[in-house]
N, C-alpha and C. Protein backbone atom coordinates (compact mmCIF):
# COMPACT_ATOMS: atom_id res chain seq x y z
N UNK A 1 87.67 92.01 63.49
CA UNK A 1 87.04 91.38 64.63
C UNK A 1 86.04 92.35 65.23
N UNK A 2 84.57 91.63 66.18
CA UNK A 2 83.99 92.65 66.55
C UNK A 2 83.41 91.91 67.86
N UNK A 3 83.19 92.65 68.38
CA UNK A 3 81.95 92.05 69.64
C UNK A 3 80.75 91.56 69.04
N UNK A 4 80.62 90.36 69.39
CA UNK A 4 79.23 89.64 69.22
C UNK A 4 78.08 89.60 70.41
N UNK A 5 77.46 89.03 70.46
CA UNK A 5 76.63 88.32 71.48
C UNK A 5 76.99 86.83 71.13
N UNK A 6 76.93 86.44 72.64
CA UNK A 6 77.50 84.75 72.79
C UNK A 6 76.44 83.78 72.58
N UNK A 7 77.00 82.63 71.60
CA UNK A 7 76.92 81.53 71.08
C UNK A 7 76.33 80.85 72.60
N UNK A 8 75.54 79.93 72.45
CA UNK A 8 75.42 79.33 74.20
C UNK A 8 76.30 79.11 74.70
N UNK A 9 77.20 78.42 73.73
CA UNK A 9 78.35 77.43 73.83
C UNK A 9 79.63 78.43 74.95
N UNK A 10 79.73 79.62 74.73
CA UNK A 10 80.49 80.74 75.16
C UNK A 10 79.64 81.21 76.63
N UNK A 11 78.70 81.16 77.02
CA UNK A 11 77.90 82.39 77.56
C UNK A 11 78.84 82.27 78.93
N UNK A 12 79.52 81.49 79.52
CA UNK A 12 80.65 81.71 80.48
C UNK A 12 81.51 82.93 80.38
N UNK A 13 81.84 83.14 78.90
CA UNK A 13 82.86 84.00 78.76
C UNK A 13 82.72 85.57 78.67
N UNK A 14 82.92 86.42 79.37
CA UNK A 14 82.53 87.65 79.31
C UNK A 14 82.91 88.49 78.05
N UNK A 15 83.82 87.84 76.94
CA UNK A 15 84.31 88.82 76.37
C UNK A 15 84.15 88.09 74.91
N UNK A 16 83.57 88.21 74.18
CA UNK A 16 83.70 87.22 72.61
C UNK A 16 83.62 88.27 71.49
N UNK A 17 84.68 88.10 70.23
CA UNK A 17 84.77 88.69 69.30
C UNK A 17 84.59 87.09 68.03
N UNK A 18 84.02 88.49 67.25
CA UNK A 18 83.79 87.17 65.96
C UNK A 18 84.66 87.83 65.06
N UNK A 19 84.88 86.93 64.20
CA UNK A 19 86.06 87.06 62.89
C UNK A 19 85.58 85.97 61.40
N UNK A 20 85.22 86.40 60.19
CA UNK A 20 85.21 85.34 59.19
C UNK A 20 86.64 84.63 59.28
N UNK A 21 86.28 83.40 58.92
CA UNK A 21 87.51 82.77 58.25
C UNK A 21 88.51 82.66 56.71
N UNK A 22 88.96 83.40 57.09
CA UNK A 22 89.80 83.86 55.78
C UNK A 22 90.30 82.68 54.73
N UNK A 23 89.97 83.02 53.55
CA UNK A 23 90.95 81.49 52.60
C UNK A 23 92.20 81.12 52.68
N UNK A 24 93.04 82.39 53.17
CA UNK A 24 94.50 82.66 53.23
C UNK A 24 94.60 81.58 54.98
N UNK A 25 93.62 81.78 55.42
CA UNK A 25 94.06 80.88 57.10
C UNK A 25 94.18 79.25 56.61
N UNK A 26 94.10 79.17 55.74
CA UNK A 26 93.79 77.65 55.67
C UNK A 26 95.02 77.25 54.68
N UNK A 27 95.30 76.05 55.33
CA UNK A 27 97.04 75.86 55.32
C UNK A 27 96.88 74.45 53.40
N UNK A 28 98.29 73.90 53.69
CA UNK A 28 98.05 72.66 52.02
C UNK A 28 96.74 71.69 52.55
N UNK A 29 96.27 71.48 53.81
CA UNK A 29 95.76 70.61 53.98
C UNK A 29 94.15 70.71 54.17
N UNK A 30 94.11 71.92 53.58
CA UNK A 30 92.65 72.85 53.50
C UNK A 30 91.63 72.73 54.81
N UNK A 31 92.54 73.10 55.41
CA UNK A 31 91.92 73.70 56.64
C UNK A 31 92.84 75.01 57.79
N UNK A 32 91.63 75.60 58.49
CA UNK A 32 92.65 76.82 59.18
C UNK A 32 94.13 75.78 59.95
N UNK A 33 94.93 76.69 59.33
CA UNK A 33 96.52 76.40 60.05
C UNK A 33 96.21 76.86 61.71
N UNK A 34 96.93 75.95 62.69
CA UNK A 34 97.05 75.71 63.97
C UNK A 34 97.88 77.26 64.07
N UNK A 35 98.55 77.84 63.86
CA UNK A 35 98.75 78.97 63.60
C UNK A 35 97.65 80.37 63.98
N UNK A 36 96.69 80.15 63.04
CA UNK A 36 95.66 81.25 63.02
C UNK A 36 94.54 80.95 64.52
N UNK A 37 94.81 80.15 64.84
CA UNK A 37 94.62 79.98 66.36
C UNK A 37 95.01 80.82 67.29
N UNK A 38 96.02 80.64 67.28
CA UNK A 38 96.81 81.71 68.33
C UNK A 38 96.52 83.11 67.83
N UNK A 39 96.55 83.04 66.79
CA UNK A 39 95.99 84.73 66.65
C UNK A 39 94.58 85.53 67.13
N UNK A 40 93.69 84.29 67.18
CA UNK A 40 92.75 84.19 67.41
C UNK A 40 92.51 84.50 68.83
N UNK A 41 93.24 83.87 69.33
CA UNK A 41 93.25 84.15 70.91
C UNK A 41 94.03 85.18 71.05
N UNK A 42 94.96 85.93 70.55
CA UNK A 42 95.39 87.13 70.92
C UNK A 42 94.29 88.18 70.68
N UNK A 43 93.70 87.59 69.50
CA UNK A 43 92.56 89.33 69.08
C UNK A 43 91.35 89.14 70.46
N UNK A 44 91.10 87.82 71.18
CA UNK A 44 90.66 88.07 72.18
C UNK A 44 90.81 88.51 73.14
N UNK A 45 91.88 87.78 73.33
CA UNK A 45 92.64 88.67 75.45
C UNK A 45 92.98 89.84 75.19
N UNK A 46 93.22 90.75 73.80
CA UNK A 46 93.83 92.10 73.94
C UNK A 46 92.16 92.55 73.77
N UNK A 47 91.44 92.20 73.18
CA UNK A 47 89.35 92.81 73.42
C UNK A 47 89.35 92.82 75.16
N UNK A 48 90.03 91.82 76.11
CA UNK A 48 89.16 91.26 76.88
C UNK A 48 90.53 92.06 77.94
N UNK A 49 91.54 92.91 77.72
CA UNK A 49 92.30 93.48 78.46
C UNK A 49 91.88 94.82 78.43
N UNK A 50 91.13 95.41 76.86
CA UNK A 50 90.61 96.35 76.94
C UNK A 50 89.31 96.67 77.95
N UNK A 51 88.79 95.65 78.06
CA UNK A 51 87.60 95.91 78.54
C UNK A 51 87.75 96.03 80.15
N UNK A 52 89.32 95.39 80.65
CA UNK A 52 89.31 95.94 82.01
C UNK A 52 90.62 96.39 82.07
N UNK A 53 90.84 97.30 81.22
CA UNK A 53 91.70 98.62 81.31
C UNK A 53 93.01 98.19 81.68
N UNK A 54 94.07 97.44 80.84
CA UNK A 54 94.90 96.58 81.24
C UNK A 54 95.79 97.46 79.96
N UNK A 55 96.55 98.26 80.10
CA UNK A 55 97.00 98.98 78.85
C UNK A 55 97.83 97.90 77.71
N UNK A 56 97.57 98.22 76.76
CA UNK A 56 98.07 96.95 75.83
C UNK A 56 99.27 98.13 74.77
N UNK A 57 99.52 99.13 74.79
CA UNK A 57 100.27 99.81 73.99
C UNK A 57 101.59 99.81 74.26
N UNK A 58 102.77 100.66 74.00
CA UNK A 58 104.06 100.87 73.89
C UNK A 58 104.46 100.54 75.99
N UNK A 59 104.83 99.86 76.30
CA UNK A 59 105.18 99.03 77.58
C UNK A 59 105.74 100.18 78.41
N UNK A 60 105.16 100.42 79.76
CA UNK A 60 105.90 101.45 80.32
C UNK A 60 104.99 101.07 81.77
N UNK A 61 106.41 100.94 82.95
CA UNK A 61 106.11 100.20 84.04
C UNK A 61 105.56 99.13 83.85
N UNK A 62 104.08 98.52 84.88
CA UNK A 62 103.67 97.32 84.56
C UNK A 62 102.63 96.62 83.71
N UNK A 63 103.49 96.24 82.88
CA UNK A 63 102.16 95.57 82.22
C UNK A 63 101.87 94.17 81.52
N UNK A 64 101.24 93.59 80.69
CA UNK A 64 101.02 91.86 80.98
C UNK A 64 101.93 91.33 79.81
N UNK A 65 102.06 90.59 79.86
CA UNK A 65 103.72 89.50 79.19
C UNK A 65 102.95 88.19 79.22
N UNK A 66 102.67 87.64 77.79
CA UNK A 66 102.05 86.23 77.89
C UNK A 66 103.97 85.31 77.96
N UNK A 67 103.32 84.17 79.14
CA UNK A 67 104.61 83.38 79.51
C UNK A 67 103.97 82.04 78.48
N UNK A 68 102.99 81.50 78.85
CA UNK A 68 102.59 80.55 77.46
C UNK A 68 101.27 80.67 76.98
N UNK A 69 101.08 79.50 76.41
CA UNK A 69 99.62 79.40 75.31
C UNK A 69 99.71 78.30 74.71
N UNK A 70 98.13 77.29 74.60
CA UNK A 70 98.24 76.40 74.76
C UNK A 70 96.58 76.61 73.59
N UNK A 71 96.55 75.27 73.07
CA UNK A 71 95.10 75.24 71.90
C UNK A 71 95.33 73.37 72.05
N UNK A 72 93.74 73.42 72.01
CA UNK A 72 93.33 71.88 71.84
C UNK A 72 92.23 72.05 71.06
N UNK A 73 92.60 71.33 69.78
CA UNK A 73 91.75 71.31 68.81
C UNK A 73 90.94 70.27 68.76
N UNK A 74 89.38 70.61 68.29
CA UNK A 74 88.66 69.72 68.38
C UNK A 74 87.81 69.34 67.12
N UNK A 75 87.81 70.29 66.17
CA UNK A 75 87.01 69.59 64.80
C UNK A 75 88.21 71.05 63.88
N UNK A 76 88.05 70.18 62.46
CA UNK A 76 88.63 71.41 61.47
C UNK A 76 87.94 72.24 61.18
N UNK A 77 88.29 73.43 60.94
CA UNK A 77 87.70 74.79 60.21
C UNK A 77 87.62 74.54 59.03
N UNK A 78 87.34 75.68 58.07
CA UNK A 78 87.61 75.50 57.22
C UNK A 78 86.70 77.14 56.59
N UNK A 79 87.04 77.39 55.27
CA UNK A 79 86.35 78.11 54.58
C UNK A 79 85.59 77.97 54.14
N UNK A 80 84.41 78.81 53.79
CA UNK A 80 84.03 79.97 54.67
C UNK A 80 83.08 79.07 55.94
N UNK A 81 83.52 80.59 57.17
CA UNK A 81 82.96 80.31 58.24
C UNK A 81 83.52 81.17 58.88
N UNK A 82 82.41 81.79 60.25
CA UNK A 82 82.73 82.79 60.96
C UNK A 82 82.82 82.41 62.32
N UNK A 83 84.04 82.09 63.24
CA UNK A 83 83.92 82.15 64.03
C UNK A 83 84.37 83.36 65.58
N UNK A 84 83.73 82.44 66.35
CA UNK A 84 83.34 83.23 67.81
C UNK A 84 84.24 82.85 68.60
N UNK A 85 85.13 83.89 69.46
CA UNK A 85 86.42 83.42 70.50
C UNK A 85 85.79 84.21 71.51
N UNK A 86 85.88 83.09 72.45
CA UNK A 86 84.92 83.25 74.31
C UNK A 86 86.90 83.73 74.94
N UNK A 87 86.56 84.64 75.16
CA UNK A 87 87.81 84.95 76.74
C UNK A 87 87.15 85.31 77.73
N UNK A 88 88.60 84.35 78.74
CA UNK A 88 87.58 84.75 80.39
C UNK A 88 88.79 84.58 81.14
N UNK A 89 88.99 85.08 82.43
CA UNK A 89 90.05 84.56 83.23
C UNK A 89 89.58 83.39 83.93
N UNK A 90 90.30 82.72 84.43
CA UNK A 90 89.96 81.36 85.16
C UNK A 90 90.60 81.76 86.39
N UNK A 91 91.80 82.06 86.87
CA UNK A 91 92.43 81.85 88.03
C UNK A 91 93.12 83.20 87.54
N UNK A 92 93.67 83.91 88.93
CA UNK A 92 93.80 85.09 89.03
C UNK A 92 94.40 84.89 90.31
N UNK A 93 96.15 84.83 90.21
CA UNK A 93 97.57 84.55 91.39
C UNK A 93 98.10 85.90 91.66
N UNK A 94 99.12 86.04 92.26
CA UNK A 94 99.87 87.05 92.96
C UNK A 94 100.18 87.79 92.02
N UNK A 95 101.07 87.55 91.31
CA UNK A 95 101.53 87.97 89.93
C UNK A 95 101.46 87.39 88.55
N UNK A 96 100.25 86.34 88.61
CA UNK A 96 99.55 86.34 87.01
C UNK A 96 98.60 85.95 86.79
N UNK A 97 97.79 85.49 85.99
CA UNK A 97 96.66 85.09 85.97
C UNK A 97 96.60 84.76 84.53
N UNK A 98 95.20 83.30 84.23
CA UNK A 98 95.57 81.94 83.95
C UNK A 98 93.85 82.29 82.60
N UNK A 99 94.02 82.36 81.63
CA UNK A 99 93.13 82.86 80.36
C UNK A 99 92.71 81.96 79.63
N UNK A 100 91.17 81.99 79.98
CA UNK A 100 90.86 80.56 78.89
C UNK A 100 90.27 80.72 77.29
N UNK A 101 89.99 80.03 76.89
CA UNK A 101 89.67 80.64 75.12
C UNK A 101 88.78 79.64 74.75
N UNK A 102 87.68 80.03 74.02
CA UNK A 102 87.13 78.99 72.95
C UNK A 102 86.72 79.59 71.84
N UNK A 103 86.68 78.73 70.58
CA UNK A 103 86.23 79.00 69.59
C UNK A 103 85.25 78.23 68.75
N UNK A 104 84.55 79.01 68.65
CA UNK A 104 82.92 78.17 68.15
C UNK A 104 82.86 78.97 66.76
N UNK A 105 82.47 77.55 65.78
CA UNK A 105 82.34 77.83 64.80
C UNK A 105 80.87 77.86 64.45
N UNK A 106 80.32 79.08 63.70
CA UNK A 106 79.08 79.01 63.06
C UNK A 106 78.83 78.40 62.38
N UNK A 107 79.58 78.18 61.14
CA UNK A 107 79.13 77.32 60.45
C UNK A 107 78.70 76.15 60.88
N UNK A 108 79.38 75.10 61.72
CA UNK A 108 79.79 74.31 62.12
C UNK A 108 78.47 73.94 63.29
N UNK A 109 78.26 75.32 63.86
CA UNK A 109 77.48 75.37 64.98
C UNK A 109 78.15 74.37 66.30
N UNK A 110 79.43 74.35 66.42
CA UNK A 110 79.88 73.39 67.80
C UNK A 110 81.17 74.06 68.05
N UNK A 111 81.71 73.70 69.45
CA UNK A 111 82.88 74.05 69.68
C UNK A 111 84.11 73.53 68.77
N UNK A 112 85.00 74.15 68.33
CA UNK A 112 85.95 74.04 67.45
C UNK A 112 87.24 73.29 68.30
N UNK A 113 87.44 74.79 69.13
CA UNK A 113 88.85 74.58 69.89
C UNK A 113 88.74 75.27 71.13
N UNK A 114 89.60 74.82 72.14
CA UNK A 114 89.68 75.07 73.45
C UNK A 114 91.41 75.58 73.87
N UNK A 115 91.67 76.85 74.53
CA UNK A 115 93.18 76.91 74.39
C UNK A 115 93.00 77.79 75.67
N UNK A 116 94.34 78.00 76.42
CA UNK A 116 94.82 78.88 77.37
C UNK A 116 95.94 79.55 77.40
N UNK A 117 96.00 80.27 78.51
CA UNK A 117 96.83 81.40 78.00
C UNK A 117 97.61 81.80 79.78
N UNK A 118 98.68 81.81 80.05
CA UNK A 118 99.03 82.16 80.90
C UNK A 118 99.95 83.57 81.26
N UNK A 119 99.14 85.00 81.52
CA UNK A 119 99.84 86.24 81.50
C UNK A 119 100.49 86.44 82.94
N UNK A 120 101.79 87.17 82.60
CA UNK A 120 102.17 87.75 83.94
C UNK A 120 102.23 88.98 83.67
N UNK A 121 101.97 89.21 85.25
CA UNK A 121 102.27 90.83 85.31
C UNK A 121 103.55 91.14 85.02
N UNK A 122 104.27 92.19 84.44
CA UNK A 122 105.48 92.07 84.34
C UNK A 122 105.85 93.78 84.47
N UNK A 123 106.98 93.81 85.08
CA UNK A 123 107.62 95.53 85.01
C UNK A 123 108.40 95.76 84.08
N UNK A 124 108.02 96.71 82.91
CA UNK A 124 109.30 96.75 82.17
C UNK A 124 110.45 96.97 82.78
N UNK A 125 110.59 97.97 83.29
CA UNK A 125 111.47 99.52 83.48
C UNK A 125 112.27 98.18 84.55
N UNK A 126 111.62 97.48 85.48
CA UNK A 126 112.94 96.55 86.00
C UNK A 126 112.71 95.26 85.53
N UNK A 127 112.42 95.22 84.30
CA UNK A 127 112.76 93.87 84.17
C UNK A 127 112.68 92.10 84.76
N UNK A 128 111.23 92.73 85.27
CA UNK A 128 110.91 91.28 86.18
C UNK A 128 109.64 91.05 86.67
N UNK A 129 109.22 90.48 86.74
CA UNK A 129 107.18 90.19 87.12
C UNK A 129 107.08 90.71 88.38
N UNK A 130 106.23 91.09 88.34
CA UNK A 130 105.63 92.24 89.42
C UNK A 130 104.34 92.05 89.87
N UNK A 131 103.94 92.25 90.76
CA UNK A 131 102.25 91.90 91.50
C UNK A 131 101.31 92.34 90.20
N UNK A 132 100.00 91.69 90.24
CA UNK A 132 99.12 91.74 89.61
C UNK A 132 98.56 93.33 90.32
N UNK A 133 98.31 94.56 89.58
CA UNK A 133 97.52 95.67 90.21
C UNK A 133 96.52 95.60 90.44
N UNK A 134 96.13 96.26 91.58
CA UNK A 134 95.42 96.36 92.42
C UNK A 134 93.72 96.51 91.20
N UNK A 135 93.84 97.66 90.20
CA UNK A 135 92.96 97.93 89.31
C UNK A 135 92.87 96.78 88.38
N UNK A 136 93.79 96.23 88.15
CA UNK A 136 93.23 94.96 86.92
C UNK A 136 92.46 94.15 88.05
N UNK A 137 93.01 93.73 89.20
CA UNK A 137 92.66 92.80 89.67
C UNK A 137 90.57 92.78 89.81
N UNK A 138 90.54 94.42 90.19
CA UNK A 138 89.38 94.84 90.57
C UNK A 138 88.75 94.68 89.03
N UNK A 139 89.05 94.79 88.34
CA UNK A 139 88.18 95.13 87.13
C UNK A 139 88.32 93.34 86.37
N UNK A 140 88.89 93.05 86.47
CA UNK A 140 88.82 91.15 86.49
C UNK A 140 87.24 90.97 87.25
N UNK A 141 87.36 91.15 88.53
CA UNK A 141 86.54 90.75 89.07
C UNK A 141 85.10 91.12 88.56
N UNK A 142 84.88 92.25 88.46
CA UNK A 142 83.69 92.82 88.37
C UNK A 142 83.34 92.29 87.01
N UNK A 143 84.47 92.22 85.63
CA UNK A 143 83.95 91.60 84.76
C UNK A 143 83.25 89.91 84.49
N UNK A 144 84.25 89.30 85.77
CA UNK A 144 84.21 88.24 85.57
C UNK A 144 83.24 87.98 86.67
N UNK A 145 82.13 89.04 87.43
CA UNK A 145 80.75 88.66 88.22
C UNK A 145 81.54 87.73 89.27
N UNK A 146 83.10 88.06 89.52
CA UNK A 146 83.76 87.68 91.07
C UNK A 146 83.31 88.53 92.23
N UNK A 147 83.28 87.94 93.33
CA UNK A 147 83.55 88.56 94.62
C UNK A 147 84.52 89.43 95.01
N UNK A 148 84.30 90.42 95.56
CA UNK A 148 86.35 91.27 95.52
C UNK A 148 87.03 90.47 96.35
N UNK A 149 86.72 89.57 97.28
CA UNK A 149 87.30 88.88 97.87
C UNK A 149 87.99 87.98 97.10
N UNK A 150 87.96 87.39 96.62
CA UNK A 150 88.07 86.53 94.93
C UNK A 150 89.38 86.71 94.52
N UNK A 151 89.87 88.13 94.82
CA UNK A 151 90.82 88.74 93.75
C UNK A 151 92.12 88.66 94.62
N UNK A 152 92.12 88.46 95.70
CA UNK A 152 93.00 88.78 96.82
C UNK A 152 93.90 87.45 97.20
C-alpha cells in the first residue's frame, strides 16, 4: 500500500492509500471476497492513525480498539485493478470516534464501496474505554481542517 493523491471521488478524505488487486482476493465467484474489504480499510485507518500519531504497536495504556465495521458494496472488483481507500473521521465523541472509508476503483474509474468503522479509545492496563486524548483529538482536527472547538 502507498499514499496516493486523491481520485475526485475521495478528495474529502485526508488520508488515501492505493493497493493493486491481487488474483488471490478474488473469491469462486471471481470477484474480490467481501473479506479483502475489511482489510482494506484496516491498511487505511492504521495510514490515517499514523498520520495523527495514534500509536498502533504492542498496546500500553490508551489506545484505539475497533468496536465495529461496516462495508456497503456497490459494484464488483475484480482482477486486475488498483484501487484507492479514502479515510476520514466523521464524528469524534467523548470516548470514540466514528471512521468513514471508500474505495474507488481505477480501473473501474467509480466508487466501488462505502464502509465505517467505529474506534474506541480504550485503556489497556484497566481494561475499559477511556476518554479520547487530548493529542489525537487535536491532531484529528487539524488533519481533518476542524475547528479546535470541533474536538471538544
Amino acid at each position: 500500500m502507498s499514499a496516493v493523491a486523491r481520485p475526485a471521488a475521495l478528495q474529502r478524505f485526508p488520508v488515501v492509500v492505493a493497493t493493486p488487486v491481487a488474483w488471490g482476493d478474488m473469491d469462486a465467484f471471481a470477484h474480490v471476497n467481501n473479506t479483502v474489504y475489511f482489510r482494506w480499510f484496516e491498511s487505511a485507518r492504521i495510514a490515517y492513525f499514523e498520520r495523527v500519531v495514534i500509536n498502533t504497536g504492542t498496546p500500553k495504556g490508551v489506545g484505539p480498539i475497533l468496536a465495529s465495521t461496516s462495508c456497503r458494496f456497490k459494484v464488483p472488483l475484480t482482477y486486475p485493478d488498483t484501487v484507492h481507500i479514502g479515510a476520514r473521521v466523521r464524528e469524534l465523541d467523548e470516548d470514540r470516534f466514528t471512521m468513514e472509508y471508500a474505495v474507488f476503483s481505477a480501473g473501474q474509474d467509480r466508487l466501488a464501496a462505502r464502509g465505517e468503522g467505529l474506534v474506541v479509545s480504550y485503556d489497556y492496563a484497566s481494561a475499559r474505554k477511556a476518554p479520547v486524548p487530548a493529542a489525537w483529538r487535536e491532531h484529528i482536527a487539524s488533519l481533518e481542517g476542524w475547528p479546535a472547538a470541533a474536538t471538544s
